[in-house]
PDB file of N, CA and C in Angstrom:
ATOM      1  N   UNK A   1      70.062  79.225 107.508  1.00  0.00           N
ATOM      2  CA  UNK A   1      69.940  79.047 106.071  1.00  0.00           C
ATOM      3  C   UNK A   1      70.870  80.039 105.368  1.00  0.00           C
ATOM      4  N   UNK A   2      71.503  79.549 104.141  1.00  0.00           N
ATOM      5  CA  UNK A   2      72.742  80.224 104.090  1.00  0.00           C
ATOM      6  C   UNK A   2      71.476  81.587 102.884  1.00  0.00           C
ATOM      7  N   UNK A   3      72.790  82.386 102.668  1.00  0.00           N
ATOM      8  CA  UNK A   3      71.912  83.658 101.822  1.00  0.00           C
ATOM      9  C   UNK A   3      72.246  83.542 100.382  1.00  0.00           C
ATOM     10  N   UNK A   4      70.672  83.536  99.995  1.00  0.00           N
ATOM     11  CA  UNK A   4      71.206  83.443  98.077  1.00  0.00           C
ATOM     12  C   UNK A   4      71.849  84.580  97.475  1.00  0.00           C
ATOM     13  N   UNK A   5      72.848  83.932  96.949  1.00  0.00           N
ATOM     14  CA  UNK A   5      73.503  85.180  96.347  1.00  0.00           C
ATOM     15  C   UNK A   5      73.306  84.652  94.876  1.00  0.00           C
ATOM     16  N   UNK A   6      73.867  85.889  94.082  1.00  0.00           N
ATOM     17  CA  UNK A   6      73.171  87.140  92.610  1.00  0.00           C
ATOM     18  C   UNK A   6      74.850  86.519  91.934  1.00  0.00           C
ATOM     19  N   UNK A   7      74.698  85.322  90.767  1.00  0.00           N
ATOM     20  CA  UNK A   7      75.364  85.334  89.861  1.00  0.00           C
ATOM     21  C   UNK A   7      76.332  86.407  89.341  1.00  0.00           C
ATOM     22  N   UNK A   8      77.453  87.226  89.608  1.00  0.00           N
ATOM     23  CA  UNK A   8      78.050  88.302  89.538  1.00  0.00           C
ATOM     24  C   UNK A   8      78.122  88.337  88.082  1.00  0.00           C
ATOM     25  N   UNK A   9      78.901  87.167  87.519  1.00  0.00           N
ATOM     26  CA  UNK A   9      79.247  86.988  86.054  1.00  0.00           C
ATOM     27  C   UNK A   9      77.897  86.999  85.371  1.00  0.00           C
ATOM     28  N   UNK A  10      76.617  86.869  85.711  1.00  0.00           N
ATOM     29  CA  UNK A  10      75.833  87.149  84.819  1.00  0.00           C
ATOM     30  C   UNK A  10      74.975  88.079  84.865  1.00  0.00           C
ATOM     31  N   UNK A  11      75.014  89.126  86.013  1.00  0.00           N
ATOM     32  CA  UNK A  11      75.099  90.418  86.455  1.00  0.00           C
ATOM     33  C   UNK A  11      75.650  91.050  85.426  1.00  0.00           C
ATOM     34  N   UNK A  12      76.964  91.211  85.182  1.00  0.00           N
ATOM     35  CA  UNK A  12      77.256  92.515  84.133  1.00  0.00           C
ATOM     36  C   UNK A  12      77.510  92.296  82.940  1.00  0.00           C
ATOM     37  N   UNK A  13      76.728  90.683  82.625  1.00  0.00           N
ATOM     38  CA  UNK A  13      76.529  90.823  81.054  1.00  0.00           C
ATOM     39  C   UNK A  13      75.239  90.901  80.723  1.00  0.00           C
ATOM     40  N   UNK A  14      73.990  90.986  81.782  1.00  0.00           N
ATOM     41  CA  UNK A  14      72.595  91.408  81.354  1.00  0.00           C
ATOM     42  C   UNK A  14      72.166  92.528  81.947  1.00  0.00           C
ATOM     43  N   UNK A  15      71.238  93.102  81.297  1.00  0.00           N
ATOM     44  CA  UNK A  15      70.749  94.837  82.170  1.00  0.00           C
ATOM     45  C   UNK A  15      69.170  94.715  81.769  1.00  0.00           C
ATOM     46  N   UNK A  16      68.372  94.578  82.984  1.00  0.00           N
ATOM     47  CA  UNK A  16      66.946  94.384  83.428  1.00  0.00           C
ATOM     48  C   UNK A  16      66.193  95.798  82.950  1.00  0.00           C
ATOM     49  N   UNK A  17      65.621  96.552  82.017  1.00  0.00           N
ATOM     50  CA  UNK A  17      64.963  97.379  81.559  1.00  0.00           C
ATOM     51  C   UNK A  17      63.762  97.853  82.361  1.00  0.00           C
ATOM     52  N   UNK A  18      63.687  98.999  82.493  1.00  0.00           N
ATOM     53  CA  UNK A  18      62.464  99.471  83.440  1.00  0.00           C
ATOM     54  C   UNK A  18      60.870  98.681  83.192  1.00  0.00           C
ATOM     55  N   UNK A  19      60.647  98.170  82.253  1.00  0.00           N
ATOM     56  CA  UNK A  19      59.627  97.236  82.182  1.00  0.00           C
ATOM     57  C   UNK A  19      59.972  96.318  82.598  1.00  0.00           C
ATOM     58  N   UNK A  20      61.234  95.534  82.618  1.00  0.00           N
ATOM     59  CA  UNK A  20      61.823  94.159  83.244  1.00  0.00           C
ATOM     60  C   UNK A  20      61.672  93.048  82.368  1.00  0.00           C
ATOM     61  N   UNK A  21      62.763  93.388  80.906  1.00  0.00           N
ATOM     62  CA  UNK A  21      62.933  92.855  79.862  1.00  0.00           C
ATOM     63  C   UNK A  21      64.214  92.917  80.195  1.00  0.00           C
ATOM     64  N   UNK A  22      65.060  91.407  79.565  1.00  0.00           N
ATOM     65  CA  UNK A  22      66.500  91.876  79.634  1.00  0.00           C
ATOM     66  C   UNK A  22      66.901  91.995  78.834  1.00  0.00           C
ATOM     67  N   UNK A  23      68.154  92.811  78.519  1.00  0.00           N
ATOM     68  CA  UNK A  23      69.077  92.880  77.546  1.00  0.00           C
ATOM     69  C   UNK A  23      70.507  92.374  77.832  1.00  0.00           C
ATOM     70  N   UNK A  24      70.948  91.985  76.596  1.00  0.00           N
ATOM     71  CA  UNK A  24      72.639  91.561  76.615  1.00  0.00           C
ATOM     72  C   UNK A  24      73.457  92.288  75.353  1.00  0.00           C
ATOM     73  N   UNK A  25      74.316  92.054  75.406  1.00  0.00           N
ATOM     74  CA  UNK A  25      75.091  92.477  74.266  1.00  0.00           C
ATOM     75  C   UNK A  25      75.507  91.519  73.044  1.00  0.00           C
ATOM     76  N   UNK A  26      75.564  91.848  71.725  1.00  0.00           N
ATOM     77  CA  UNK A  26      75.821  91.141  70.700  1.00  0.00           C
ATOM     78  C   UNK A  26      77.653  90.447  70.998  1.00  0.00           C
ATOM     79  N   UNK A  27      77.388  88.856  70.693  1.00  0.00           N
ATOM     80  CA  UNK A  27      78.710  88.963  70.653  1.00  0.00           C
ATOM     81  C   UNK A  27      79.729  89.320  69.412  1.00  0.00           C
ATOM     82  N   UNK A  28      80.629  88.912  69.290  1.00  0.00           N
ATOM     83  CA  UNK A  28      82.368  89.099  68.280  1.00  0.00           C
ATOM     84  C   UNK A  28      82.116  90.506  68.199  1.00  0.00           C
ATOM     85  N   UNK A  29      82.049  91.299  68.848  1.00  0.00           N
ATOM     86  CA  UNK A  29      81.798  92.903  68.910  1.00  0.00           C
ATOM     87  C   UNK A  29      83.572  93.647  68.923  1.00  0.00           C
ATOM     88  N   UNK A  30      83.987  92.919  70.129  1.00  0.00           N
ATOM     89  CA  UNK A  30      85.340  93.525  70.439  1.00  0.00           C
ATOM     90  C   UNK A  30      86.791  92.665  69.742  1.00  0.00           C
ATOM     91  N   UNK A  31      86.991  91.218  69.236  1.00  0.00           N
ATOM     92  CA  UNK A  31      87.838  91.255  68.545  1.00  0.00           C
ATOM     93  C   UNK A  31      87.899  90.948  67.236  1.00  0.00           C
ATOM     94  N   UNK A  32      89.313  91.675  66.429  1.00  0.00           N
ATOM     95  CA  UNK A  32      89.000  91.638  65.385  1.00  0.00           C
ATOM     96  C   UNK A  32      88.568  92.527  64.795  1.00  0.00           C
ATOM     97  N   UNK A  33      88.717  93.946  65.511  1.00  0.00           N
ATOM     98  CA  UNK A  33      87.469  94.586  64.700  1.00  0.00           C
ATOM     99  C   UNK A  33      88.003  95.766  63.246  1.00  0.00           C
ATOM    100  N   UNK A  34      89.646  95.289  63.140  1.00  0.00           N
ATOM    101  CA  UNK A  34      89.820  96.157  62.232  1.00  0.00           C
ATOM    102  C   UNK A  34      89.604  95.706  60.608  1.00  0.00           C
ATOM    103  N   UNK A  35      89.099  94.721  60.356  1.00  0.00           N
ATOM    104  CA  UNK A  35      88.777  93.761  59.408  1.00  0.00           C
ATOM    105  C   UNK A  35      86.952  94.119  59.342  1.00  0.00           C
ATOM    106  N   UNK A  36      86.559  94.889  60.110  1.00  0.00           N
ATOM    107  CA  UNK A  36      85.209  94.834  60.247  1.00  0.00           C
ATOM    108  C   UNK A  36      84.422  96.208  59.270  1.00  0.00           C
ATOM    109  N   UNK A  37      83.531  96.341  58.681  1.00  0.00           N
ATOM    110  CA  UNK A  37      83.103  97.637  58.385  1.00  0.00           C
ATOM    111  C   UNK A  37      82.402  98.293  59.430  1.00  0.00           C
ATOM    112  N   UNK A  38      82.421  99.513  59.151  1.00  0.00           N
ATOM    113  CA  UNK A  38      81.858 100.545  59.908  1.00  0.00           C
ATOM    114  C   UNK A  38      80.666 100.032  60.482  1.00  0.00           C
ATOM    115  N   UNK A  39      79.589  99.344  59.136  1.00  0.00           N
ATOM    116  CA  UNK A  39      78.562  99.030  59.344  1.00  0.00           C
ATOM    117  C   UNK A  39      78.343  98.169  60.612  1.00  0.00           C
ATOM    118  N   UNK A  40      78.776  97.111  60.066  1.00  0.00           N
ATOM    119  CA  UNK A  40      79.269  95.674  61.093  1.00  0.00           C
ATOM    120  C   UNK A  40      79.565  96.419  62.634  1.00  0.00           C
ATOM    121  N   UNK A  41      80.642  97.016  63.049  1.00  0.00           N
ATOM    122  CA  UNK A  41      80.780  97.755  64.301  1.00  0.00           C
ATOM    123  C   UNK A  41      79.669  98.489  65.040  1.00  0.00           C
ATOM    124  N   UNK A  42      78.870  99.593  64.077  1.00  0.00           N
ATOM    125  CA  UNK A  42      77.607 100.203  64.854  1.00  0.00           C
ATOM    126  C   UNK A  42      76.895  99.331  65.255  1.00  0.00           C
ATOM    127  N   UNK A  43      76.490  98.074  63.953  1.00  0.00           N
ATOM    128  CA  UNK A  43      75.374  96.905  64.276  1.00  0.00           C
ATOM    129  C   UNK A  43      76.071  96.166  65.734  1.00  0.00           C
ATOM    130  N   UNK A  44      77.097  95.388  65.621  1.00  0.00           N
ATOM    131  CA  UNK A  44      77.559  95.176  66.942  1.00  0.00           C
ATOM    132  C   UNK A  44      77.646  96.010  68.349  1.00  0.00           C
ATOM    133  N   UNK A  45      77.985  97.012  68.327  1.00  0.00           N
ATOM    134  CA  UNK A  45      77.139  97.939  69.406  1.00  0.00           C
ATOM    135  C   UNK A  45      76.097  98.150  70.380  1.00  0.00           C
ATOM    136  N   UNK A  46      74.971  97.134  69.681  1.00  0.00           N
ATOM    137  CA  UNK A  46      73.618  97.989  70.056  1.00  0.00           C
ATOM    138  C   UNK A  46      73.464  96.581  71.317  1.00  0.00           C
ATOM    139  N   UNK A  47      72.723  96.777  71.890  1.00  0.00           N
ATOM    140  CA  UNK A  47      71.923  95.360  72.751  1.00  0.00           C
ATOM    141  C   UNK A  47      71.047  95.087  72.312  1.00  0.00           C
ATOM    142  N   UNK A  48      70.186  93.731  72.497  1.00  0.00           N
ATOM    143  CA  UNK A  48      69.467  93.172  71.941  1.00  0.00           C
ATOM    144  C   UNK A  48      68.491  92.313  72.895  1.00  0.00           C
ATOM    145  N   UNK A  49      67.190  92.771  72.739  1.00  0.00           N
ATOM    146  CA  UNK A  49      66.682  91.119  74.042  1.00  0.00           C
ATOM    147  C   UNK A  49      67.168  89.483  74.011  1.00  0.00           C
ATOM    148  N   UNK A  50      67.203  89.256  75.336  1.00  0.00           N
ATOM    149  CA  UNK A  50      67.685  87.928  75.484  1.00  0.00           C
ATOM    150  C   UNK A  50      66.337  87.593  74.569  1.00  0.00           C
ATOM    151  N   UNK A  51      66.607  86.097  74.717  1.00  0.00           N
ATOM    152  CA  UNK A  51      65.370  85.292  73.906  1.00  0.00           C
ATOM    153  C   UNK A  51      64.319  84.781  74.947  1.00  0.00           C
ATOM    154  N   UNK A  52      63.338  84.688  74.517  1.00  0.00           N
ATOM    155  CA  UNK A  52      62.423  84.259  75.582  1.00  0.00           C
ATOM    156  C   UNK A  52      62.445  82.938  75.667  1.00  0.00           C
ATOM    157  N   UNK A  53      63.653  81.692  75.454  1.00  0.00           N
ATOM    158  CA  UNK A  53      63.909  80.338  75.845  1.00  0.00           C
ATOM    159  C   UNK A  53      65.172  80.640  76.641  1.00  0.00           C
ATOM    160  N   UNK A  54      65.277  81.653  76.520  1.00  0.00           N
ATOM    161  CA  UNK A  54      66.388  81.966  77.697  1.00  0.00           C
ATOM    162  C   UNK A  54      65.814  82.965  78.786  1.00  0.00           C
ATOM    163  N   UNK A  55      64.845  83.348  78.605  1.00  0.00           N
ATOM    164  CA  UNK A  55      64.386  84.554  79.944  1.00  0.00           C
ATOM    165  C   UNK A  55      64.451  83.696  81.319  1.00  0.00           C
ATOM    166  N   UNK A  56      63.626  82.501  81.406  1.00  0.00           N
ATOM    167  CA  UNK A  56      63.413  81.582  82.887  1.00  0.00           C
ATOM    168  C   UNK A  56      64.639  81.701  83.207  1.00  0.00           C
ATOM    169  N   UNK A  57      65.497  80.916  82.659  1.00  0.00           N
ATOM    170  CA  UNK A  57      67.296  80.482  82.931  1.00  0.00           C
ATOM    171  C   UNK A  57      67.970  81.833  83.731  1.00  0.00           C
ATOM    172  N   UNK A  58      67.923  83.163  83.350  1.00  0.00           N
ATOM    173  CA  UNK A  58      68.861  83.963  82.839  1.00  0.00           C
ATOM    174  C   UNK A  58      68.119  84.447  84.473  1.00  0.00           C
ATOM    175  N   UNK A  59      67.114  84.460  84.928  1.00  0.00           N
ATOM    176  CA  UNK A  59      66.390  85.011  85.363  1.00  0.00           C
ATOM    177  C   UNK A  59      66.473  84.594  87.100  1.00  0.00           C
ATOM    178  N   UNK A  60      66.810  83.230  86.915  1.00  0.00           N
ATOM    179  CA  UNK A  60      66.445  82.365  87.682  1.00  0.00           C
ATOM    180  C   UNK A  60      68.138  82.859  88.744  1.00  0.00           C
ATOM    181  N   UNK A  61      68.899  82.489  87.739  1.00  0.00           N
ATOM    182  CA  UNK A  61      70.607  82.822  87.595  1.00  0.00           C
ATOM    183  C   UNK A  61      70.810  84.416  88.506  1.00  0.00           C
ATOM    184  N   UNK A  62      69.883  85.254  87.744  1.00  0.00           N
ATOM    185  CA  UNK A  62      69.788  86.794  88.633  1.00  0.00           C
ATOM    186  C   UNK A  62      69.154  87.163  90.133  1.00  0.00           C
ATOM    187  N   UNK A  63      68.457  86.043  89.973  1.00  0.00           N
ATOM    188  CA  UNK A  63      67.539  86.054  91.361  1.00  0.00           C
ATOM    189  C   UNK A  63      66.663  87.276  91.530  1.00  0.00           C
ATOM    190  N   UNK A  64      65.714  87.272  90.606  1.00  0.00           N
ATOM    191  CA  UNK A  64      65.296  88.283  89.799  1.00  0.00           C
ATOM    192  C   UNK A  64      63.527  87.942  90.112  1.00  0.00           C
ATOM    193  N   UNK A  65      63.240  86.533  89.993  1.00  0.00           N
ATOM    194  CA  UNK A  65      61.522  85.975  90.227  1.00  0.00           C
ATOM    195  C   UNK A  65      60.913  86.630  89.017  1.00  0.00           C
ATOM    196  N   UNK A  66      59.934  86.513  89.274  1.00  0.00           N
ATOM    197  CA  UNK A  66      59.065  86.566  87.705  1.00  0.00           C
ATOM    198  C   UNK A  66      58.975  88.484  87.894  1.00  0.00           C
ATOM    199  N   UNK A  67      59.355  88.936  87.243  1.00  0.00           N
ATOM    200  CA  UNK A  67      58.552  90.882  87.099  1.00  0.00           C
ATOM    201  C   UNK A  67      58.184  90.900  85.370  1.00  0.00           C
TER     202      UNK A  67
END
């Protein structure tokens, strides 16, 4: 039986939180950004939880099982 392997590409755009919530990053963060205010840039910055109509999917993709 062959071995499941771990979505790489969706590996280092989500990060599993010690409770085992995920996070991703906001997108239009990186282009464009000299048109942007200060404000706009910090707010783009931060991570944010996936959505919980996306947790199963995202999850499933990580090979992750229910935590």
């Amino acid at each position: 039986m062959p071995k499941i392997r771990t979505n790489k590409t969706a590996a280092k755009r989500f990060k599993v939180t010690g409770s085992g919530k995920l996070r991703r990053r906001k997108a239009r963060a990186t282009h464009l950004r000299r048109r942007k205010s200060k404000r706009a840039k910090r707010e783009l910055a931060s991570d944010v939880p996936v959505s919980d109509a996306d947790q199963k999917r995202i999850r499933r993709i990580l090979q992750l099982g229910k935590r």
